[in-house]
C-alpha atoms as a PDB file:
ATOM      1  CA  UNK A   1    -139.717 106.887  27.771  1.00  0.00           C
ATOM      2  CA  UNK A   2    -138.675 108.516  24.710  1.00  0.00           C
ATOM      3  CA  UNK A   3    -135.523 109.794  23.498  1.00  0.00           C
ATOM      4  CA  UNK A   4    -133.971 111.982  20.919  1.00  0.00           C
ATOM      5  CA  UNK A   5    -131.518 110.585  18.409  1.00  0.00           C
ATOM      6  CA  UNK A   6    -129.319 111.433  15.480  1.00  0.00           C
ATOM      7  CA  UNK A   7    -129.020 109.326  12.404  1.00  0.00           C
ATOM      8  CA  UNK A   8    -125.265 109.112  11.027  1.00  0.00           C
ATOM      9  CA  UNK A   9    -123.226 106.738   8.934  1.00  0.00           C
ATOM     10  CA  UNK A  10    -119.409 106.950   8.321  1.00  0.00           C
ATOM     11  CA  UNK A  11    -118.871 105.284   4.969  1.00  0.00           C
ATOM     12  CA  UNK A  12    -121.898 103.241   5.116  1.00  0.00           C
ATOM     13  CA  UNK A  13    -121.722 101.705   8.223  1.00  0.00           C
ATOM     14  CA  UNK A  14    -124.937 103.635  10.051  1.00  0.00           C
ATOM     15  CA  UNK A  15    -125.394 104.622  13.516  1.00  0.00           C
ATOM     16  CA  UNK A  16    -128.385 105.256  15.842  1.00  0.00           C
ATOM     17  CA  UNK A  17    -126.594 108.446  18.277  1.00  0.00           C
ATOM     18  CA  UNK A  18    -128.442 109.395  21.214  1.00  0.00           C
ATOM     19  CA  UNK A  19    -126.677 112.486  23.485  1.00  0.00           C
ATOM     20  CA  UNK A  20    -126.586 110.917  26.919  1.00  0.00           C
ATOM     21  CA  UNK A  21    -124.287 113.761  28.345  1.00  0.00           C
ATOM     22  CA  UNK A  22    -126.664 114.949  31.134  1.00  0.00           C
ATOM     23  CA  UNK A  23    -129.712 112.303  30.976  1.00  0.00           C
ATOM     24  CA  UNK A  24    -128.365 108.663  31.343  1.00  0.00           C
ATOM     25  CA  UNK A  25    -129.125 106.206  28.525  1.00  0.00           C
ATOM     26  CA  UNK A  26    -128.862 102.498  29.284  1.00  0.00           C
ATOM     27  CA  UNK A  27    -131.074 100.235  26.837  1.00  0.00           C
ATOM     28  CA  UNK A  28    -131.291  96.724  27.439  1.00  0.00           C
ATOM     29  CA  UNK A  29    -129.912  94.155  25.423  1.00  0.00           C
ATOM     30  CA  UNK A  30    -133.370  93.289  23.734  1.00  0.00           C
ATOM     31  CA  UNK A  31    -133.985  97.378  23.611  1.00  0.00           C
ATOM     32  CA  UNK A  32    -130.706  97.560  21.182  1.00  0.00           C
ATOM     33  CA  UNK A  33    -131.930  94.825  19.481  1.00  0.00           C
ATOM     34  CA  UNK A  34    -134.970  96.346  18.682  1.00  0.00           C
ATOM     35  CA  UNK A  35    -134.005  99.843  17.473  1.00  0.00           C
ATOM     36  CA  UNK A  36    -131.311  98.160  15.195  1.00  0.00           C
ATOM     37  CA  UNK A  37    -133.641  95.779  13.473  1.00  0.00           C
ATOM     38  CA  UNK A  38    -134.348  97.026  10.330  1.00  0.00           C
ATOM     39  CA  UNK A  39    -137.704  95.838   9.815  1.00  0.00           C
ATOM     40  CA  UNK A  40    -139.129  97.036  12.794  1.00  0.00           C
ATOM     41  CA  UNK A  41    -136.660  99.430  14.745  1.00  0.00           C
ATOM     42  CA  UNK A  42    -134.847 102.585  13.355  1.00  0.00           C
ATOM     43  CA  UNK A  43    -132.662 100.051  11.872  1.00  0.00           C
ATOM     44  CA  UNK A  44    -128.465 100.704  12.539  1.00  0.00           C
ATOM     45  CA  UNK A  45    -125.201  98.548  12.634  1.00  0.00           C
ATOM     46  CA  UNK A  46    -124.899  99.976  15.836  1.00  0.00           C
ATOM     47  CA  UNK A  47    -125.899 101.870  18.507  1.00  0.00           C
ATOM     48  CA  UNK A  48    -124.442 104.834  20.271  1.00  0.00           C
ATOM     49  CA  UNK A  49    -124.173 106.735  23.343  1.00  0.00           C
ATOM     50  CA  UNK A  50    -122.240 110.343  23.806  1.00  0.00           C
ATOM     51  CA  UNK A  51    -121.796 109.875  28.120  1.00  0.00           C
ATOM     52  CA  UNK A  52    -119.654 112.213  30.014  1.00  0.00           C
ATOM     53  CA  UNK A  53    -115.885 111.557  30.971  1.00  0.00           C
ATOM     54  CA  UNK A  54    -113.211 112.736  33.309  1.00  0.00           C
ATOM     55  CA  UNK A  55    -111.061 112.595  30.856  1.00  0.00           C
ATOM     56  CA  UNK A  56    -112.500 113.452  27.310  1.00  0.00           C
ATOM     57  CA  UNK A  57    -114.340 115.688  25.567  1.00  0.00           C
ATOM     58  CA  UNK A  58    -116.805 112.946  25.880  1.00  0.00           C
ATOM     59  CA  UNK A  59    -117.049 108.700  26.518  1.00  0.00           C
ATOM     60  CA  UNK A  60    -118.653 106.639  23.378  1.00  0.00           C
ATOM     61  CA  UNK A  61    -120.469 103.270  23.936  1.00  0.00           C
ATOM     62  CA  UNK A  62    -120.967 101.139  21.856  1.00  0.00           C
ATOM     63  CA  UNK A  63    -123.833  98.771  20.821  1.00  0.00           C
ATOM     64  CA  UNK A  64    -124.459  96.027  18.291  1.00  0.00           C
ATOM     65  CA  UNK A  65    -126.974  95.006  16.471  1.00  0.00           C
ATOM     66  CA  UNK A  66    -127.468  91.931  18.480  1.00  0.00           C
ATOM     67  CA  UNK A  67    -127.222  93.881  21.493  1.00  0.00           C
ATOM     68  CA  UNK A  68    -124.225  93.055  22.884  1.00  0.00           C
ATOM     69  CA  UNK A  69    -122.001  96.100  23.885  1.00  0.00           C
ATOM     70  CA  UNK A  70    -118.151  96.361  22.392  1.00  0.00           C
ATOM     71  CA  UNK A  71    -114.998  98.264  22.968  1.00  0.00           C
ATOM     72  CA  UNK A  72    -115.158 100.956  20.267  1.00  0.00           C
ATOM     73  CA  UNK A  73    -116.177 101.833  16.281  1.00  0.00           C
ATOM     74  CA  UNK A  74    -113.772 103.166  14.212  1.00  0.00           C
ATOM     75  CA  UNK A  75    -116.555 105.019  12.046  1.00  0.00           C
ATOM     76  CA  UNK A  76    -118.470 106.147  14.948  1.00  0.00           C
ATOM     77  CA  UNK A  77    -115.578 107.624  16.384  1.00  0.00           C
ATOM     78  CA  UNK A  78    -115.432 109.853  12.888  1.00  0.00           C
ATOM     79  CA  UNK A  79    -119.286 110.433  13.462  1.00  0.00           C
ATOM     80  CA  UNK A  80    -119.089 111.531  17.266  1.00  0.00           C
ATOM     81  CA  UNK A  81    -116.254 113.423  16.714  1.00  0.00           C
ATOM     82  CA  UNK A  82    -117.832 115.765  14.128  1.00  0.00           C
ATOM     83  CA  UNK A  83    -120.843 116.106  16.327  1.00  0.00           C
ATOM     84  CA  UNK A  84    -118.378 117.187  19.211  1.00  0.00           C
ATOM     85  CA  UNK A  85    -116.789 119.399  17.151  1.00  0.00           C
ATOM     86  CA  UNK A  86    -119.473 120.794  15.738  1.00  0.00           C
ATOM     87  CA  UNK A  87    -120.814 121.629  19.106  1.00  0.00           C
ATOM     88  CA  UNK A  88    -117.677 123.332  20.679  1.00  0.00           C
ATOM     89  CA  UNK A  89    -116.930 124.731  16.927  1.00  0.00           C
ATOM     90  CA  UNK A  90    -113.389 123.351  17.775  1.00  0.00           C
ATOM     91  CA  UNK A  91    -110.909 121.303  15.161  1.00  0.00           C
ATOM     92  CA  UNK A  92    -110.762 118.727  17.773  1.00  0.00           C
ATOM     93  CA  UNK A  93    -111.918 116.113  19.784  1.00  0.00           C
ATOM     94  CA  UNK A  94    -110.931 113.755  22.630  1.00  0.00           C
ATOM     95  CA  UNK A  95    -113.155 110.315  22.947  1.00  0.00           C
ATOM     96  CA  UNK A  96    -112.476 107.489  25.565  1.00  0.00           C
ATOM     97  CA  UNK A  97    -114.345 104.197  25.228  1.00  0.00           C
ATOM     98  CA  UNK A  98    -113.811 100.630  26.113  1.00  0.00           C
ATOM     99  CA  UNK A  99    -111.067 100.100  23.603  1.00  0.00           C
ATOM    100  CA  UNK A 100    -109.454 103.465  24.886  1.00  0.00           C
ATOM    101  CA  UNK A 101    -109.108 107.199  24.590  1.00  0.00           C
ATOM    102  CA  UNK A 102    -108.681 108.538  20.894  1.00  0.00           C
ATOM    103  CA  UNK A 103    -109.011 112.433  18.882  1.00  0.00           C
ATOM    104  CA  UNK A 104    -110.884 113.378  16.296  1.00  0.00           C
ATOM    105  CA  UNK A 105    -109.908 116.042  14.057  1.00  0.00           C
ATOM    106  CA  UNK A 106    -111.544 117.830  11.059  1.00  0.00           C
ATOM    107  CA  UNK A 107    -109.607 116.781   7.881  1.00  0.00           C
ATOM    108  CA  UNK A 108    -112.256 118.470   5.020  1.00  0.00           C
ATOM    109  CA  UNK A 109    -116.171 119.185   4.275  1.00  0.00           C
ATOM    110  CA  UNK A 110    -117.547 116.498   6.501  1.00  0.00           C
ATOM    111  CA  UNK A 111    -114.594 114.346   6.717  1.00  0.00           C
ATOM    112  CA  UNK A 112    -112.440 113.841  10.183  1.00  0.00           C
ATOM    113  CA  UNK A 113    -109.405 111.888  11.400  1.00  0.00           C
ATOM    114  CA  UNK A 114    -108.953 109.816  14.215  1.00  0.00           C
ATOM    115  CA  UNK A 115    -106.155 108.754  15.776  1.00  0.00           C
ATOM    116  CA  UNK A 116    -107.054 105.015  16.283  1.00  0.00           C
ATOM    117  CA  UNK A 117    -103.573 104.276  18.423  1.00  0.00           C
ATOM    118  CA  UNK A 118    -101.549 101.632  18.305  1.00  0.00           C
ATOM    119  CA  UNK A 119    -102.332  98.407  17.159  1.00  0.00           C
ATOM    120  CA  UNK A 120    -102.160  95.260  19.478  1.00  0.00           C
ATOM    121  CA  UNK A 121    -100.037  92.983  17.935  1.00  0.00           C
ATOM    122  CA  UNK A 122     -99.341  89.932  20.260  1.00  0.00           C
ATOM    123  CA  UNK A 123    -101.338  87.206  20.813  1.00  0.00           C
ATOM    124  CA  UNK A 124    -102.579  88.378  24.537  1.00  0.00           C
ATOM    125  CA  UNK A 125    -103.909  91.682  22.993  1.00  0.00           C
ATOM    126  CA  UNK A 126    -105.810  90.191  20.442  1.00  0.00           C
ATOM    127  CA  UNK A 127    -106.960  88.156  22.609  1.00  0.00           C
ATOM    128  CA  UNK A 128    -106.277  84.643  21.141  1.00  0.00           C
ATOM    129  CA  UNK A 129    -107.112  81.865  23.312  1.00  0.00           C
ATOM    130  CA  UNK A 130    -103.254  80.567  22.540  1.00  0.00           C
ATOM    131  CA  UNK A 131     -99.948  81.851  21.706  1.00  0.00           C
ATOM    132  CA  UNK A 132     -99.357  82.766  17.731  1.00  0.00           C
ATOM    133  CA  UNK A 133     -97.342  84.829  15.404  1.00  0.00           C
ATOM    134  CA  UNK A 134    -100.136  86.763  14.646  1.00  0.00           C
ATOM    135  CA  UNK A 135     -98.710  87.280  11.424  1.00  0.00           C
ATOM    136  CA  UNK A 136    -100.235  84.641  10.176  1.00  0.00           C
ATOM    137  CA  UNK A 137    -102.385  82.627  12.734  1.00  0.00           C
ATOM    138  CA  UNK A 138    -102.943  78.670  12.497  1.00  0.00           C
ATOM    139  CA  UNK A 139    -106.491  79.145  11.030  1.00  0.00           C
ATOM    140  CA  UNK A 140    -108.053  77.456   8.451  1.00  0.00           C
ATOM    141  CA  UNK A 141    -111.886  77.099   6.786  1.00  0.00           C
ATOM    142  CA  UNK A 142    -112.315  74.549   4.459  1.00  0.00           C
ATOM    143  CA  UNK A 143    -110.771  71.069   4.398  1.00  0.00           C
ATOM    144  CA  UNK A 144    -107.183  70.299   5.779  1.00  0.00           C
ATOM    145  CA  UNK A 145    -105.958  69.491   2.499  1.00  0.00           C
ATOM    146  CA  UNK A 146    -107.157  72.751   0.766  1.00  0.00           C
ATOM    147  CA  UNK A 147    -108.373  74.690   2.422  1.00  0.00           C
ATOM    148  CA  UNK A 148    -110.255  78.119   1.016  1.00  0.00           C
ATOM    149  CA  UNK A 149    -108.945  80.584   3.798  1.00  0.00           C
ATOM    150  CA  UNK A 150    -105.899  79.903   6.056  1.00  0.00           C
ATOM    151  CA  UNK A 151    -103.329  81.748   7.854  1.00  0.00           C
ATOM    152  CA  UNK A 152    -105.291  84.785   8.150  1.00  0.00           C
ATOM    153  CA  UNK A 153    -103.222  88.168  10.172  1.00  0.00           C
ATOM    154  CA  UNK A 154    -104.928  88.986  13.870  1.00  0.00           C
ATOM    155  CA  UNK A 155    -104.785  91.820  15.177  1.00  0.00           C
ATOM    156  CA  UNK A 156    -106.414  94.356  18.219  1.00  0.00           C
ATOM    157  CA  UNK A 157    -107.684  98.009  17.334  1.00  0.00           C
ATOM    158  CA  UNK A 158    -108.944  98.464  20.562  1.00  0.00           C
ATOM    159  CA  UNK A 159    -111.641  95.440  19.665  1.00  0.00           C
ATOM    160  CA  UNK A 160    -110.554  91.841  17.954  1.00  0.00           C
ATOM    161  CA  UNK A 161    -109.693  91.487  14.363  1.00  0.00           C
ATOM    162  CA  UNK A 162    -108.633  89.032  11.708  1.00  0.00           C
ATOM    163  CA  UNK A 163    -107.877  89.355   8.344  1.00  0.00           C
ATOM    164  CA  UNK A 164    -107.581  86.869   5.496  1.00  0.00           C
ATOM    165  CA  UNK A 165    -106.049  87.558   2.498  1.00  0.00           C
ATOM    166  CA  UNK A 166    -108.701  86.561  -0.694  1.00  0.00           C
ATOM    167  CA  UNK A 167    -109.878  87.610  -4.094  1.00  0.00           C
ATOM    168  CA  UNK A 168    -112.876  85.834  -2.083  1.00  0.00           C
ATOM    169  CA  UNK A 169    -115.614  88.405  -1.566  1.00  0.00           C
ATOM    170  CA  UNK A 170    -118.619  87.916  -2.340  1.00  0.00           C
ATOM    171  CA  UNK A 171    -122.009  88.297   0.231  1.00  0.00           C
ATOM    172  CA  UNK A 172    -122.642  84.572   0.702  1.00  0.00           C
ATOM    173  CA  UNK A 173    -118.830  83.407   0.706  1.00  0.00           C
ATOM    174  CA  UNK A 174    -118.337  86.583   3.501  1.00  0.00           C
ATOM    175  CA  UNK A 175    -121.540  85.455   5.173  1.00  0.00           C
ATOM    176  CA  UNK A 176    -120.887  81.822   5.518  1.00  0.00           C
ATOM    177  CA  UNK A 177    -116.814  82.044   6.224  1.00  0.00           C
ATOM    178  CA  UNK A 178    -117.504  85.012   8.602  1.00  0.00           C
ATOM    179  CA  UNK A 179    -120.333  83.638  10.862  1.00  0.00           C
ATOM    180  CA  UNK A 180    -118.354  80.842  11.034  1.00  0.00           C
ATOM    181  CA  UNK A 181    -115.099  81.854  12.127  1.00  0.00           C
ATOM    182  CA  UNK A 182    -116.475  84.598  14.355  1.00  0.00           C
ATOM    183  CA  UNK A 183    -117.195  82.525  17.563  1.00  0.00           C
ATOM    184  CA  UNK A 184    -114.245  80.344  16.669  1.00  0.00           C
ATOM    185  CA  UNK A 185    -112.899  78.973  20.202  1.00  0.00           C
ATOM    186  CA  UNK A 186    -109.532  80.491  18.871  1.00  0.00           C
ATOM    187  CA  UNK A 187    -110.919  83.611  19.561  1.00  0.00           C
ATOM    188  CA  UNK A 188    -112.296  83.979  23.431  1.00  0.00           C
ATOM    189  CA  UNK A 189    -113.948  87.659  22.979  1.00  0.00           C
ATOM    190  CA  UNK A 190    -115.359  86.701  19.570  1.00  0.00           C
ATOM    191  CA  UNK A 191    -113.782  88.337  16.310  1.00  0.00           C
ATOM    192  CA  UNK A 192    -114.455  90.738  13.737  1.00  0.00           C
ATOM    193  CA  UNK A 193    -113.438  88.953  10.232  1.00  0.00           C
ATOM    194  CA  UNK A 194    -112.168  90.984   7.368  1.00  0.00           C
ATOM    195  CA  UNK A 195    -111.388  89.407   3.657  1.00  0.00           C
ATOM    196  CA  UNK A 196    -108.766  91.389   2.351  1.00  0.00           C
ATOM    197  CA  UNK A 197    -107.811  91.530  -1.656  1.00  0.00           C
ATOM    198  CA  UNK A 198    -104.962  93.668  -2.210  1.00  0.00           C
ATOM    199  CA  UNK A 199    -105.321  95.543  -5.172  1.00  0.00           C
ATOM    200  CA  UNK A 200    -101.680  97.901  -5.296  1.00  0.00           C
ATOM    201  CA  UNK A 201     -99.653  98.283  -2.412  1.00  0.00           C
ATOM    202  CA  UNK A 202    -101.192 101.184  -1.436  1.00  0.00           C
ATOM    203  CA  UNK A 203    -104.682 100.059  -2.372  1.00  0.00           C
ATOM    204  CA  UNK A 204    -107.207  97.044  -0.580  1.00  0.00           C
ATOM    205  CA  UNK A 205    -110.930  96.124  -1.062  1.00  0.00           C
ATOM    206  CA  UNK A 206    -112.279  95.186   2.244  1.00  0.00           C
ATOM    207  CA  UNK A 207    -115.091  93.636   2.947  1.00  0.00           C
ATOM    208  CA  UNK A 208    -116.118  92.820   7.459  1.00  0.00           C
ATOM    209  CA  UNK A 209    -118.229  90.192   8.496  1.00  0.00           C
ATOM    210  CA  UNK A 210    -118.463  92.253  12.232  1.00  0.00           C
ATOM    211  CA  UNK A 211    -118.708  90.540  15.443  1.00  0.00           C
ATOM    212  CA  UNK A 212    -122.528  91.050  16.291  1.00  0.00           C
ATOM    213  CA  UNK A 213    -123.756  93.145  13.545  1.00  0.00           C
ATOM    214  CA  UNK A 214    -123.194  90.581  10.507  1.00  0.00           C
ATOM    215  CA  UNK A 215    -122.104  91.953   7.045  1.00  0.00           C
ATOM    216  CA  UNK A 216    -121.828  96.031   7.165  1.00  0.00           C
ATOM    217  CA  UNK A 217    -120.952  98.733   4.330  1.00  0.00           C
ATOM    218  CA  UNK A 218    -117.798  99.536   6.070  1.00  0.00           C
ATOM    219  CA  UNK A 219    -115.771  98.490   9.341  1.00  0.00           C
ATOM    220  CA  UNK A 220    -113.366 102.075  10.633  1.00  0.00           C
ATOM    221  CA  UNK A 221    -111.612  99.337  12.569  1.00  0.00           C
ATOM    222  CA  UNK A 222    -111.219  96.925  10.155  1.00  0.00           C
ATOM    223  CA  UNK A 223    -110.145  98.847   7.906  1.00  0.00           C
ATOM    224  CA  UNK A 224    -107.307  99.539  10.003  1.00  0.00           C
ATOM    225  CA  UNK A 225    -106.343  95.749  11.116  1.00  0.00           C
ATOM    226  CA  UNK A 226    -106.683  95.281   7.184  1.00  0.00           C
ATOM    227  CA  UNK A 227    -103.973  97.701   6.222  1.00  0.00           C
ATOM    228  CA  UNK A 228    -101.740  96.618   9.567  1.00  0.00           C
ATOM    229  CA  UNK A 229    -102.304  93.117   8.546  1.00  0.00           C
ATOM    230  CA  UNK A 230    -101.477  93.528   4.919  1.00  0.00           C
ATOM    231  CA  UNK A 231     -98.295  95.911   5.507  1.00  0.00           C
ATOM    232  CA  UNK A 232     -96.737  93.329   8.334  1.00  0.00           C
ATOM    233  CA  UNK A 233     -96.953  90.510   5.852  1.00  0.00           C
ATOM    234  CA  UNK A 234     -95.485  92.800   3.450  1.00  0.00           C
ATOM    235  CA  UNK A 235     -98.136  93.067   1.027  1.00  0.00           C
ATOM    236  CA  UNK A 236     -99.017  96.656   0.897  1.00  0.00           C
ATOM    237  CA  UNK A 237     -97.021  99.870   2.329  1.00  0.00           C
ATOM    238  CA  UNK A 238     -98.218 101.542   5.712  1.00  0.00           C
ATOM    239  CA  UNK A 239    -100.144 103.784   3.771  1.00  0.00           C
ATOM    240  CA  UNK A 240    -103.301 102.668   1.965  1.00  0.00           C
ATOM    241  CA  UNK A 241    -107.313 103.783   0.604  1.00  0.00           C
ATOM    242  CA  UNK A 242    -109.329 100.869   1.840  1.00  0.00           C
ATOM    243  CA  UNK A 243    -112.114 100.368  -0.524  1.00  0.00           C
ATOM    244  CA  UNK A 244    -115.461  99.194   1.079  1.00  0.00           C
ATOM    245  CA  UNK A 245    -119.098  98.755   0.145  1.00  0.00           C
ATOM    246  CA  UNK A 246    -119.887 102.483   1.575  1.00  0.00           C
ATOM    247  CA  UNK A 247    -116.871 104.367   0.567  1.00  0.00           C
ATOM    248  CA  UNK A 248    -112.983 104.444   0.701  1.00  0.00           C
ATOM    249  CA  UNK A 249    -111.192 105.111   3.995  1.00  0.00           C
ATOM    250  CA  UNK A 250    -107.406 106.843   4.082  1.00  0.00           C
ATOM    251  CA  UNK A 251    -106.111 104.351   6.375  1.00  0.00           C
ATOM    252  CA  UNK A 252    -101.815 105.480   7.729  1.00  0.00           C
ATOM    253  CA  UNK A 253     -99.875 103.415   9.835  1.00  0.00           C
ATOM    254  CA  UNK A 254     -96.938 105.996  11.234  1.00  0.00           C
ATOM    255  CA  UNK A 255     -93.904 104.600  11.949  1.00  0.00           C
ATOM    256  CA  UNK A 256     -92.711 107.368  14.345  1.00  0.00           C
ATOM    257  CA  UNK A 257     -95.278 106.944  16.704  1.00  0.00           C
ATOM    258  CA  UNK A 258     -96.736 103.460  15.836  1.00  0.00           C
ATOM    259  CA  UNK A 259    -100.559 104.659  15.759  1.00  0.00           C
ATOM    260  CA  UNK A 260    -102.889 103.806  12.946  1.00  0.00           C
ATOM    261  CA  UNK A 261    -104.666 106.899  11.986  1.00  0.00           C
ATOM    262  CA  UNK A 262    -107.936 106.730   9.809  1.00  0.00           C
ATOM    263  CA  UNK A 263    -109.407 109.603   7.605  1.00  0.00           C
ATOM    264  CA  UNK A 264    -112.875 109.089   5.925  1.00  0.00           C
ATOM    265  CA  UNK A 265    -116.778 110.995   5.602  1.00  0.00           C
ATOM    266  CA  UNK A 266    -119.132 110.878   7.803  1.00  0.00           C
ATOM    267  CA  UNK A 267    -123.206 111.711   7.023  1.00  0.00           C
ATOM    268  CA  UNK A 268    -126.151 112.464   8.913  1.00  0.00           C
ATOM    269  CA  UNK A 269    -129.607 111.131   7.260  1.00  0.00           C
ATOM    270  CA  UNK A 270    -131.601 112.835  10.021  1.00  0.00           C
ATOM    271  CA  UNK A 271    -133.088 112.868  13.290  1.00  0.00           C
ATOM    272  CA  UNK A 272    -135.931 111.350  15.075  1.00  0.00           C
ATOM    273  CA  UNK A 273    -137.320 109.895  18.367  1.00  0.00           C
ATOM    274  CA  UNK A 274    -136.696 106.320  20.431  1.00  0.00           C
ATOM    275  CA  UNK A 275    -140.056 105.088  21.994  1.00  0.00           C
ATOM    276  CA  UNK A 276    -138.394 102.980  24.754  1.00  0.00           C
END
């Protein structure tokens, strides 16, 4: 079986998109895996799927690298929302997923807003596996005593987050503190792991180890539980450019309606075929 795809990245962070509006598309877990290794495969963070809804323009899922399928992608909501758009030659976009319904909206040559909702803030939304102010969880890597990370901010944007606050960010320190805290029993659904350096109040370099897709150029959703975490310990503003490897994201928290909203470029390298 073979199937038609589109090549995209939102600030980096690339994307395998296959249109599965009218003609079902549901790889196995060792399928994803092989179309996202980048040795072998087409090579992507993740993998994505345009499916109908009852209730949207359109329903995104979600694949990662390692196969496993997740609530929602902050940058591949940018992505699919173009290509919507682009297709209806409307401003707009609605997009439901596992994390829940958002809208896309042009906001310049090739760059779009989403409207990434509000973020979940208490411990059950996160999930944690206990109760915390998740402010600043009880969390710690390194030893008791002094430890290099601790106290990081948690945080739900549709899928886990947390965020620790370090001038800590280089790839083998991110590697080896994010692999390691991502399966953390703390965290029953696994967790994306940001490392946050605040560089102005309304300016932080971010870098995501991502749950099941390992160091990327940039996390949409992360970028968002960055600038959430960083403005509810008072450390930044609610408005913020999130610098990552890939590119800067506009990331606002409103305070009239709560919802994070996140404004960045998206980019398509091309197009091609899956051999399934």
């Amino acid at each position: 079986m073979t199937r038609p795809f589109v090549r995209m990245n939102g600030a980096g962070n690339d994307f395998v998109v296959v249109n599965a509006l009218e003609t079902p598309f549901a790889p196995t877990a060792d399928q994803v895996r092989v179309i996202a290794d980048r040795e072998t495969g087409q090579g992507c963070d993740q993998l994505i799927a345009i499916e109908p809804s009852a209730t949207a323009d359109a329903f995104m899922r979600v694949w990662n690298a390692d196969g496993g399928e997740v609530e929602t992608c902050g940058n591949a909501l940018r992505c699919v929302g173009w290509l919507l758009m682009e297709s209806t030659g409307k401003d707009s976009a609605t997009i439901d997923t596992l994390g829940g319904p958002t809208t896309a909206a042009r906001a310049g040559d090739h760059r779009v807003r989403v409207d990434m909702g509000a973020p979940g803030l208490d411990w059950t939304q996160v999930p944690l596996a206990e109760e915390m102010d998740t402010r600043g969880i009880e969390l710690q890597v390194g030893p008791i005593e002094a430890p290099i990370l601790h106290t990081p901010g948690a945080v739900s944007m549709g899928n886990p987050h947390v965020v620790f606050f370090t001038d800590r960010q280089d790839d083998a320190f991110v590697r080896g503190s994010g692999s390691l805290v991502e399966h953390h029993p703390l965290f029953p659904e696994g967790v994306n792991v940001g490392f946050a350096r605040v560089l102005a109040p309304d300016r932080i370099r971010l870098r995501v180890w991502e749950r099941g897709a390992g160091l990327t150029k940039a996390c949409g959703t992360g970028a968002c539980a960055a600038l959430v975490a960083t403005a509810r310990r008072g450390l930044t503003g609610r408005h913020a450019v999130v610098e990552a490897d890939g590119g800067d994201l506009q990331i606002d928290w409103d305070e009239a309606t709560g919802h994070v909203f996140m404004t960045g470029p998206i980019e398509i390298e091309g197009t091609g075929t899956l051999a399934l």
